[in-house]
Every structure is written in C-alpha cells, then in structure tokens.
C-alpha atoms as a PDB file:
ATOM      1  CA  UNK A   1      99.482  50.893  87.525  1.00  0.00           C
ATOM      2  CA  UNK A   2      95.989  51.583  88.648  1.00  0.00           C
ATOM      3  CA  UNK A   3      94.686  49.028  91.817  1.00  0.00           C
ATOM      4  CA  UNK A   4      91.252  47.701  91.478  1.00  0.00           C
ATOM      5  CA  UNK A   5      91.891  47.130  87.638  1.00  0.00           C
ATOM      6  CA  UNK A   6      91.237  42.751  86.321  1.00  0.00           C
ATOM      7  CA  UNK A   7      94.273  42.757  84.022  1.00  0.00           C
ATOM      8  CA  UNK A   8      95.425  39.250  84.356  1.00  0.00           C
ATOM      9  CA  UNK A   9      95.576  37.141  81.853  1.00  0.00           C
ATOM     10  CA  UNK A  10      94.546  40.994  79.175  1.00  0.00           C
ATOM     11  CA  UNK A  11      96.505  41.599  76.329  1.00  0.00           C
ATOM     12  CA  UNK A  12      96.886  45.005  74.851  1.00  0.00           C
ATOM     13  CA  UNK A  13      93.838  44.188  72.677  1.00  0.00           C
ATOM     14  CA  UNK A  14      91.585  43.385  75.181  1.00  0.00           C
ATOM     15  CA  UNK A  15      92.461  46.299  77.387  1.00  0.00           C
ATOM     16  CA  UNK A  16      92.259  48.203  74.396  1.00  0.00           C
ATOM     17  CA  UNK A  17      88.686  47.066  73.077  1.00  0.00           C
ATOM     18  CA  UNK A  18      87.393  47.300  76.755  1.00  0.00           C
ATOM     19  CA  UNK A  19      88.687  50.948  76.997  1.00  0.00           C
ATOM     20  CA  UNK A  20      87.070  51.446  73.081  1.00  0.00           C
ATOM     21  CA  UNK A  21      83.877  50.507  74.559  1.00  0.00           C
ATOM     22  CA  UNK A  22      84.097  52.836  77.845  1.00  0.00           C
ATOM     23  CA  UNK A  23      84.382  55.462  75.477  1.00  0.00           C
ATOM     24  CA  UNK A  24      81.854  54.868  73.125  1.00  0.00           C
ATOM     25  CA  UNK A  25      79.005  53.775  74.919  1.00  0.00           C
ATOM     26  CA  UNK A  26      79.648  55.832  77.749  1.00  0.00           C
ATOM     27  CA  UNK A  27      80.588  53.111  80.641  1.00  0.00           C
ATOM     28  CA  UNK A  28      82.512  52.812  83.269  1.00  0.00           C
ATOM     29  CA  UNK A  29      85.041  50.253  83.331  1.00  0.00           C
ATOM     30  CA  UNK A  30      85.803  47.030  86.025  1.00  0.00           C
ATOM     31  CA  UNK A  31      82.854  47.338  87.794  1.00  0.00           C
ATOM     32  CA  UNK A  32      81.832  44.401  90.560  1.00  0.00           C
ATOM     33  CA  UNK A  33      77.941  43.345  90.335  1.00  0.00           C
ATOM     34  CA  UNK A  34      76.623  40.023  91.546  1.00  0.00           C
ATOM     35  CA  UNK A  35      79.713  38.722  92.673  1.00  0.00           C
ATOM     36  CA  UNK A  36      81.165  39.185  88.800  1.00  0.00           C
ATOM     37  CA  UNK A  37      83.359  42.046  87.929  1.00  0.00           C
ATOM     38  CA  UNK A  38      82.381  43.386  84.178  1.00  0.00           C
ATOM     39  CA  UNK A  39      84.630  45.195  81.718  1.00  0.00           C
ATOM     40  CA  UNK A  40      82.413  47.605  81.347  1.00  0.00           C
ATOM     41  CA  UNK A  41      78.792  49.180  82.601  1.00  0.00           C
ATOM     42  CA  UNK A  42      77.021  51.812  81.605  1.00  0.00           C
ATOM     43  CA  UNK A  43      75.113  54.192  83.504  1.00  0.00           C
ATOM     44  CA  UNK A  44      71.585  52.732  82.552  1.00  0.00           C
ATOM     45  CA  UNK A  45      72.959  49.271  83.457  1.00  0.00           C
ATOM     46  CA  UNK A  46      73.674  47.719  79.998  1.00  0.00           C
ATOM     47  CA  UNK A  47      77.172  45.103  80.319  1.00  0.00           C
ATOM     48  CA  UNK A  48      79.556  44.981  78.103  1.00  0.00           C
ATOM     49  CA  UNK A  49      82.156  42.074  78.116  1.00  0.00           C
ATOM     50  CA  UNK A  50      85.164  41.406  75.932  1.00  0.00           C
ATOM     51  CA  UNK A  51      86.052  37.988  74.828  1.00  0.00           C
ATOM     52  CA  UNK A  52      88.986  37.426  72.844  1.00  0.00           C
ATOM     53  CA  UNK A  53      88.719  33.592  73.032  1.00  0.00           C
ATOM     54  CA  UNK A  54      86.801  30.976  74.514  1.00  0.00           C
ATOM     55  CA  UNK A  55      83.476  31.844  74.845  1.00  0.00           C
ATOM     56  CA  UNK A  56      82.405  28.793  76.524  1.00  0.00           C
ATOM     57  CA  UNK A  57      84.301  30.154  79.643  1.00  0.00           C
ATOM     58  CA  UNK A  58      81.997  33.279  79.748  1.00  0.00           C
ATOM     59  CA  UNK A  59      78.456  31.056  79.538  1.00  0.00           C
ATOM     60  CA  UNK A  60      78.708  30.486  84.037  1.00  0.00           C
ATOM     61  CA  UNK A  61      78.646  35.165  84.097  1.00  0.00           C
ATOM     62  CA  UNK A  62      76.004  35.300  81.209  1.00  0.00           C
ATOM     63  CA  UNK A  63      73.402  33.008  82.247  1.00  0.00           C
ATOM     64  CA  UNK A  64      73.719  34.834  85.958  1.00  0.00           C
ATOM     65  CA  UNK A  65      73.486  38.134  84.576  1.00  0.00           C
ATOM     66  CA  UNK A  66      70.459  37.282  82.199  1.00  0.00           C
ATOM     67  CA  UNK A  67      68.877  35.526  85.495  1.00  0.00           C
ATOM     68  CA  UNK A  68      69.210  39.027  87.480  1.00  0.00           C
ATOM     69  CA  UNK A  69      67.563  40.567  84.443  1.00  0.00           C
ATOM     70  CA  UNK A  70      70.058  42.786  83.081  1.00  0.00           C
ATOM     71  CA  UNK A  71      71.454  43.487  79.418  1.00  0.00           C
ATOM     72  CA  UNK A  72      74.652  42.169  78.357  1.00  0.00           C
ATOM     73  CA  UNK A  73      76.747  42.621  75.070  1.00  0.00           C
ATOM     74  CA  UNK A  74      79.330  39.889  74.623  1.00  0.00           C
ATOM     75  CA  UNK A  75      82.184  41.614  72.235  1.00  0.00           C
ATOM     76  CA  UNK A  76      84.234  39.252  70.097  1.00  0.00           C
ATOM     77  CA  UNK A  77      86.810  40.080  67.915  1.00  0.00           C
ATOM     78  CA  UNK A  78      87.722  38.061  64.537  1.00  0.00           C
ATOM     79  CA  UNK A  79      91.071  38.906  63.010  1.00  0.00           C
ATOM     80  CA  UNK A  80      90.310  39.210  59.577  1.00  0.00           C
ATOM     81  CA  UNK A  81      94.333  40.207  58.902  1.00  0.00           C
ATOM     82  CA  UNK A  82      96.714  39.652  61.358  1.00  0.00           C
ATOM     83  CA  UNK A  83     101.065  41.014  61.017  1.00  0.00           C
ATOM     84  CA  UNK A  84     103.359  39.183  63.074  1.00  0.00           C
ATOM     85  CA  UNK A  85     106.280  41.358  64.519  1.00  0.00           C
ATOM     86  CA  UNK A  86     109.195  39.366  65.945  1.00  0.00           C
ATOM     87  CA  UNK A  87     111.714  41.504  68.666  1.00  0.00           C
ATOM     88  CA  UNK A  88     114.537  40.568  70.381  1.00  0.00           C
ATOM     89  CA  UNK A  89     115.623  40.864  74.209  1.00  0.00           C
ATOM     90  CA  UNK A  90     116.107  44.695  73.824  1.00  0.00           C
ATOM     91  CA  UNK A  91     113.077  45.181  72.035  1.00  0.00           C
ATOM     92  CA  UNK A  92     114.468  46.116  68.763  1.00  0.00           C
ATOM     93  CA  UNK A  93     112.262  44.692  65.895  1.00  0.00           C
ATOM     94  CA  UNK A  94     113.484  41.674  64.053  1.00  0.00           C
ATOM     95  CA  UNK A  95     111.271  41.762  61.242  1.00  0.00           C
ATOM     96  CA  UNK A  96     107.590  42.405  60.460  1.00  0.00           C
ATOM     97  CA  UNK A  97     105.224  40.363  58.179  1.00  0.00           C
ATOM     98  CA  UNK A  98     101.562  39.325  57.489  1.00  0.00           C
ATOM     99  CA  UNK A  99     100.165  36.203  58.539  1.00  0.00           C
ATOM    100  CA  UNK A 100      98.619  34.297  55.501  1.00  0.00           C
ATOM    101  CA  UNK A 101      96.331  32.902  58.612  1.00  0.00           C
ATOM    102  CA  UNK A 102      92.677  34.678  59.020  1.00  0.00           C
ATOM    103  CA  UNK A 103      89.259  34.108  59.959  1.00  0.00           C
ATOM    104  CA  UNK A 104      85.840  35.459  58.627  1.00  0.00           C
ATOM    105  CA  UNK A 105      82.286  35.698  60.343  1.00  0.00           C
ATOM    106  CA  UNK A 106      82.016  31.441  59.945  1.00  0.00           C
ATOM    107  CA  UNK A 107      84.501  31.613  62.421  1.00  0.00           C
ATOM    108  CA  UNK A 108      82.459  32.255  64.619  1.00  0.00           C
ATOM    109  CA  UNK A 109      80.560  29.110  64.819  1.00  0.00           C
ATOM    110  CA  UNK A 110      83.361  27.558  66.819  1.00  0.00           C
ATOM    111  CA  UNK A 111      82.705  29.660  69.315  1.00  0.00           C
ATOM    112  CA  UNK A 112      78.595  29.464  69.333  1.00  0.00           C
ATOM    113  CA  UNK A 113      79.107  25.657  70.035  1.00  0.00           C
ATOM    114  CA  UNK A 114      79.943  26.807  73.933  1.00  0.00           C
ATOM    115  CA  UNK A 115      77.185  29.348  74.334  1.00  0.00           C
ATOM    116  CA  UNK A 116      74.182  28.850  72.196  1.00  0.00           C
ATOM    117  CA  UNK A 117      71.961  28.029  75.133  1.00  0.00           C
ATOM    118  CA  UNK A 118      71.736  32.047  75.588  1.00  0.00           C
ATOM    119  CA  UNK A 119      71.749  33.601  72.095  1.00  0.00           C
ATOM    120  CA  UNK A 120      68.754  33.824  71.461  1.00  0.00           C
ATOM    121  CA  UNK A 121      67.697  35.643  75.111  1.00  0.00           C
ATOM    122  CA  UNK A 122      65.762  39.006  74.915  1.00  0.00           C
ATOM    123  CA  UNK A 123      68.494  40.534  76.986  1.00  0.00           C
ATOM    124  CA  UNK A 124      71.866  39.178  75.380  1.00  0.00           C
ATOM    125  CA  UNK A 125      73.822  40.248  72.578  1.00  0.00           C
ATOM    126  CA  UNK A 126      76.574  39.141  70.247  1.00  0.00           C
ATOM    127  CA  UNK A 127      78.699  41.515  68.909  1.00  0.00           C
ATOM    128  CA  UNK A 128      81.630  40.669  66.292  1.00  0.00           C
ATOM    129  CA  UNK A 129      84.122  42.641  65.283  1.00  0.00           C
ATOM    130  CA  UNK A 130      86.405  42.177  62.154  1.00  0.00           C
ATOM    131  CA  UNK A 131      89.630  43.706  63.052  1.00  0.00           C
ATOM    132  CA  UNK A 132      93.410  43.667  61.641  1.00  0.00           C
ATOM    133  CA  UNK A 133      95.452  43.084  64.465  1.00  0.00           C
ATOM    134  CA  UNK A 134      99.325  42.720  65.125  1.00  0.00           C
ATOM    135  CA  UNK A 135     101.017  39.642  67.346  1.00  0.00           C
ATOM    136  CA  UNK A 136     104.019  40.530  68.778  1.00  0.00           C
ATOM    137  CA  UNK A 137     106.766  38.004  69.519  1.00  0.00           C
ATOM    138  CA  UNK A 138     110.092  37.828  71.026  1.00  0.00           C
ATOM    139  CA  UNK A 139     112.749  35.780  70.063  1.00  0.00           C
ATOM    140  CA  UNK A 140     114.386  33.225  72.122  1.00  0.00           C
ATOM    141  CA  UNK A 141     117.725  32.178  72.458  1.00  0.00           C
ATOM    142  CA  UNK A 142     117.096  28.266  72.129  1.00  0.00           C
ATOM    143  CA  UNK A 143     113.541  26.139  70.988  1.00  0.00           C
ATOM    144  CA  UNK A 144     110.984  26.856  73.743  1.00  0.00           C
ATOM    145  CA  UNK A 145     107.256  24.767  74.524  1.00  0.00           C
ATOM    146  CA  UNK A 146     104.635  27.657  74.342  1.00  0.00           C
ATOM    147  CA  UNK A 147     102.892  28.857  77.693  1.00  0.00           C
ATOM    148  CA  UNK A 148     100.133  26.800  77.075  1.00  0.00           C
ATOM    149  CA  UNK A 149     101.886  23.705  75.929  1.00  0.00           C
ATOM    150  CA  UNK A 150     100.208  23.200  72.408  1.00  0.00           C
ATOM    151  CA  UNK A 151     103.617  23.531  70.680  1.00  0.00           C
ATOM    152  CA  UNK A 152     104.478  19.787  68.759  1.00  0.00           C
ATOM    153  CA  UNK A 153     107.625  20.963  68.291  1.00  0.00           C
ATOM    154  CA  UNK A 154     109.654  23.911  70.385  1.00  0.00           C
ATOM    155  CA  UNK A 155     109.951  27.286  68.478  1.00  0.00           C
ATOM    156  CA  UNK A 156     112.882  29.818  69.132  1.00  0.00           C
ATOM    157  CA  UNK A 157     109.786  32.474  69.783  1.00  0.00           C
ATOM    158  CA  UNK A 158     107.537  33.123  72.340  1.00  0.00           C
ATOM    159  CA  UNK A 159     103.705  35.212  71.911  1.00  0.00           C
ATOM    160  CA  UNK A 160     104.420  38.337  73.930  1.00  0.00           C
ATOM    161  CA  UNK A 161     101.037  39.903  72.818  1.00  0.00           C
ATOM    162  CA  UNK A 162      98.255  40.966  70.470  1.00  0.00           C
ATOM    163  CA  UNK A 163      97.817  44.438  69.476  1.00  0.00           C
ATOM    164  CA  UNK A 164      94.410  46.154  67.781  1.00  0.00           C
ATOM    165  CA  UNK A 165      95.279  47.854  64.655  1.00  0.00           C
ATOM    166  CA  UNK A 166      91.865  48.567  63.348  1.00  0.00           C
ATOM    167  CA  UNK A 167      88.414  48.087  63.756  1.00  0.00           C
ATOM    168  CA  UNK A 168      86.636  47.274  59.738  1.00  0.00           C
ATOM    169  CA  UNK A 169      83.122  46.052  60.886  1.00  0.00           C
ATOM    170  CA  UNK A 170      80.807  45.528  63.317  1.00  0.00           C
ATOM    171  CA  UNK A 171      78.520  42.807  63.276  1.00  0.00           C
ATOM    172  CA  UNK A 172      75.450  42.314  65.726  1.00  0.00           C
ATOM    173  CA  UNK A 173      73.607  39.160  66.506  1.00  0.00           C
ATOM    174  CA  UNK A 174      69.874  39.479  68.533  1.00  0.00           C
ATOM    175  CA  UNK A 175      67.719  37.612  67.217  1.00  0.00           C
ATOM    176  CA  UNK A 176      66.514  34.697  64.956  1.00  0.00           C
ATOM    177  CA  UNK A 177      66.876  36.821  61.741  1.00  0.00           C
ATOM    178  CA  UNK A 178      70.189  37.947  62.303  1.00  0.00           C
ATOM    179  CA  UNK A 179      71.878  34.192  62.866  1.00  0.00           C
ATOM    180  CA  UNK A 180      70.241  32.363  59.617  1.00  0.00           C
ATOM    181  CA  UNK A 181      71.305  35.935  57.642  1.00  0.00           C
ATOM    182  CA  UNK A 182      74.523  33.878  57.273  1.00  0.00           C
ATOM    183  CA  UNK A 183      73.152  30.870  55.561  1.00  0.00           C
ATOM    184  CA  UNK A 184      72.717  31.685  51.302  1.00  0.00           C
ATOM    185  CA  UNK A 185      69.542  32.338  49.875  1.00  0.00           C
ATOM    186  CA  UNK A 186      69.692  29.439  47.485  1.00  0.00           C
ATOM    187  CA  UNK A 187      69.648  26.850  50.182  1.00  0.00           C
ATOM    188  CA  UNK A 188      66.737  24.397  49.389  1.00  0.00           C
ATOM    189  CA  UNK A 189      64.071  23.872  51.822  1.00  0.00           C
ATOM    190  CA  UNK A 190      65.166  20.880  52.743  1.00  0.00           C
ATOM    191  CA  UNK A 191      68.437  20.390  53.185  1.00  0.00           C
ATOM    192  CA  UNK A 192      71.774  18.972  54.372  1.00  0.00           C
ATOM    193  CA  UNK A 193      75.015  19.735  55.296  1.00  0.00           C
ATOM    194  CA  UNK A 194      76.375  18.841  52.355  1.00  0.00           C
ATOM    195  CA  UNK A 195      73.650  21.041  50.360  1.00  0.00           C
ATOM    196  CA  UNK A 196      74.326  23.841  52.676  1.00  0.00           C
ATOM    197  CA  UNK A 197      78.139  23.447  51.339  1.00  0.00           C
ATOM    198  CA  UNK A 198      77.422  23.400  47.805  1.00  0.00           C
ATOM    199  CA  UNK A 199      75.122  26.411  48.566  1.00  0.00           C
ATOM    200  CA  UNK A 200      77.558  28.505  49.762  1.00  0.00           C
ATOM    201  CA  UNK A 201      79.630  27.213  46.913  1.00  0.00           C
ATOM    202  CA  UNK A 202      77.647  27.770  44.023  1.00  0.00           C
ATOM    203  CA  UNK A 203      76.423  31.444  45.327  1.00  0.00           C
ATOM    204  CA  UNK A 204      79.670  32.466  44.572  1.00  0.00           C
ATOM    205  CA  UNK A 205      80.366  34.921  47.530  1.00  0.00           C
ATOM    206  CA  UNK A 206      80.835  33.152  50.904  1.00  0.00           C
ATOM    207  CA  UNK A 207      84.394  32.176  51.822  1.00  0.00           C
ATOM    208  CA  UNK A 208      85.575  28.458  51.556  1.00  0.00           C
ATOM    209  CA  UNK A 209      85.476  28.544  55.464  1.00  0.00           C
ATOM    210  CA  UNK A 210      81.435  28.508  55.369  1.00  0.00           C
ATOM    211  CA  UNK A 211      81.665  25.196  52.996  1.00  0.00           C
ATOM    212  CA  UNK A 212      84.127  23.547  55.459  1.00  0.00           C
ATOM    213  CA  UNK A 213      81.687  24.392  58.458  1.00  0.00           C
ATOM    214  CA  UNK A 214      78.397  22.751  57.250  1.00  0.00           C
ATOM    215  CA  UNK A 215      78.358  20.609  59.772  1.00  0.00           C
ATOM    216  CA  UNK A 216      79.287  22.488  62.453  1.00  0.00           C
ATOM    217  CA  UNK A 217      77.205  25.741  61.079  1.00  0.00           C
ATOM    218  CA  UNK A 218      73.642  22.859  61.442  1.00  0.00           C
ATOM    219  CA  UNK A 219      74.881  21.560  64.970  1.00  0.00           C
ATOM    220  CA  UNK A 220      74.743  25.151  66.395  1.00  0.00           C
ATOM    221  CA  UNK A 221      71.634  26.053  64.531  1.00  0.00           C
ATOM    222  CA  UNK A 222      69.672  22.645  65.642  1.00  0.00           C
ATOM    223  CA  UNK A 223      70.744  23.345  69.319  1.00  0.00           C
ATOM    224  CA  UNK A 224      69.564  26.929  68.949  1.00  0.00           C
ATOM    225  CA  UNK A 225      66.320  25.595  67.252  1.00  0.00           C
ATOM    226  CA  UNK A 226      66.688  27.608  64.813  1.00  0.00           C
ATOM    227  CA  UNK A 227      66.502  24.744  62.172  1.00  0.00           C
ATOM    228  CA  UNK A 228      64.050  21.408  62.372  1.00  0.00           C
ATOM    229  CA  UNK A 229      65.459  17.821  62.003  1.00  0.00           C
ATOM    230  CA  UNK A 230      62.867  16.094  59.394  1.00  0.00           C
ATOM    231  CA  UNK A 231      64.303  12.847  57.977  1.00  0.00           C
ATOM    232  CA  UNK A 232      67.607  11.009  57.542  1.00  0.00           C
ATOM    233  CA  UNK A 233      67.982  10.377  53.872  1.00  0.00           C
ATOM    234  CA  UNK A 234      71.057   8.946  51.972  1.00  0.00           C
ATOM    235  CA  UNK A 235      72.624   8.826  55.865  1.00  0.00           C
ATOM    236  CA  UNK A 236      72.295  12.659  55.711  1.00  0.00           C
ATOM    237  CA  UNK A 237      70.243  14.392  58.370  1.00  0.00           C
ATOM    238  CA  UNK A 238      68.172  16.393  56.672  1.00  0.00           C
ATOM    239  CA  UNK A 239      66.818  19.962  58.266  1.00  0.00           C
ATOM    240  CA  UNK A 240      64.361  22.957  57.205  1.00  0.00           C
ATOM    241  CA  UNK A 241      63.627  26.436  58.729  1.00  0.00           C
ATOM    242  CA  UNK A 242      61.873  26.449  61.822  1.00  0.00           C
ATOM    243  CA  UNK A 243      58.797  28.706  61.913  1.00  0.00           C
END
C-alpha cells in the first residue's frame, strides 16, 4: 500500500472517483496545501475534492481555500441506481439485487443546507454526478448494530463498501442561473412552497422527490439569496426571484 496516501475512512468509490478525476483533469492526487491535504490538484492549481456524504463537514477546507484565492470543485455523487451484493466470510456471493432506494438531482438540497454560504463564490464549484453504484455487504453470523449505530433493530449484515459502476451525468453548479434551472418554468411569480410543489407537479416531468422538498428546496434558495421573502399570506411565506 502506498505511504503518504488519506485513505481512512475511503471506500472503493471514493478512491475510485478521486483517481477518475486525476486522470481526467490531469492532477495529481493527495496533495498537502494550507495545512489541508486535497484529493486532487492540478498543475495550474485548480482543487478537486470528493464528497460522498456530508457536505457540511467539507464547508471549514472550502471557505479556507476560497480565502487563499484558489479554485475548488467539490464532486458529489448521487446514486441514481444502486445493487446490493451480500457475501459471506469467504467472500463467495450470497446473492445480488437492486435497491428499489434512489435519489435524483433534488437530492441534493439536503446537502446545500450545510454549505450554501459558498455556492455562489466566483472560485467554487459544485459538481454532481448521477452514478449506478453497487453496496457490498457481508453477512453475519448473528443480528449486529451498524458501525455508526443508526440501526433500530440489529441486522445479520454489515456495509463492507460502495463500489462505482458507472458514471450517467454530470451536472455543474456556478452560478445563479444554474441553481434556479431546477425550479419549473410554470412557477408563478409569487409563490410558495406549496405552489412550487404543485409546479413541479403539474409540469409533468420532475420526480415526486422535488414536490416533497418545497420547503427545503426555498430554505436553501432564501439563504443563498437567490429568492426574496415578500409577504406571509394564508400562513405561507411567500417568495419571488431576486434580481
């Protein structure tokens, strides 16, 4: 195993989208700058860091690179169809299946709630990837509490990792523009959450996670300014676009 490498705490899908990115943007991988090591830098100084989870974590790195002036491209990957692959001690597959679970870009939005202070900086970047991805578990010999201790009830499995199986798009997120491309075009000017739901409803296209995130989809967008507050109305706080 290579010294000098951050791997703790790295699945095989973030190793493998940091090493993606080494390749295709020409960078050099692990590589200590301000006190913060970065997955990856390229040669004219653009950052590239891969975030499988928890962006809120990564907000303390960003603000100090953006402060010493340099670029940085926070990579986050959405599983838009995930297989679960269950093995046993030997490593012999049990069985193999697809996970009726999956996320689309309003996923996202979870995530903003942690790091909109920086999204709209001349220097920072947001990129999303849809991928299909495969979570491998192994089977255990008696009920078991998960690593992180979320379980309600013990499961005789335990997560052994996540695995890239393709990339299917790339989406990128710079400016203004790009972040109100996901609300519908037959949003009224004024509006609410609950007009933003029946938007996205009656437009026939979006997925039923973009009605269920109204609210949170006008939090992030207020915080990023991005949307005025003008009145309350019916107990409804009631937005338009900002100019």
């Amino acid at each position: 195993m290579p010294t000098g490498i951050n791997i703790y705490n790295e699945s095989s899908l973030h190793n493998t989208l940091k090493a993606y990115y080494a390749v295709t943007k020409d960078g050099k991988m692990e590589i200590k700058l301000d006190g913060y090591i970065y997955d990856v830098v390229t040669d004219d100084g653009k950052i590239y860091e891969i975030q499988t989870k928890n962006l809120s974590k990564l907000l303390p790195k960003i603000m100090t690179t953006l402060e010493n002036k340099r670029k940085i491209t926070v990579v986050h990957p959405i599983v838009i169809e995930k297989k679960v692959a269950l093995y046993d001690d030997d490593g012999n597959i049990i069985s193999k299946r697809k996970s009726p679970k999956k996320q689309t870009i309003y996923s996202i939005f979870d995530e903003l709630t942690g790091i909109y202070p920086v999204l709209l900086d001349k220097n920072f970047t947001l990129e999303i990837l849809e991928i299909k991805m495969i979570e491998e578990r192994k089977r255990t010999s008696e009920p078991v509490q998960s690593k992180n201790s979320r379980r309600r009830f013990k499961k005789d499995w335990v997560k052994t990792n996540k695995r890239l199986e393709e990339i299917i798009t790339t989406h990128q997120f710079k400016n203004k523009k790009d972040y109100l491309s996901l609300l519908p075009p037959n949003l009224p000017k004024a509006f609410c959450a609950k007009d933003l739901a029946t938007a996205f409803n009656t437009a026939g296209t979006y997925p039923k996670e973009a009605e269920k995130k109204a609210h949170l989809i006008l939090w992030v967008l207020s915080r990023m300014e991005l949307i005025e507050f003008i009145e309350i109305k019916n107990r409804s706080r009631h937005y338009k676009i900002a100019k």
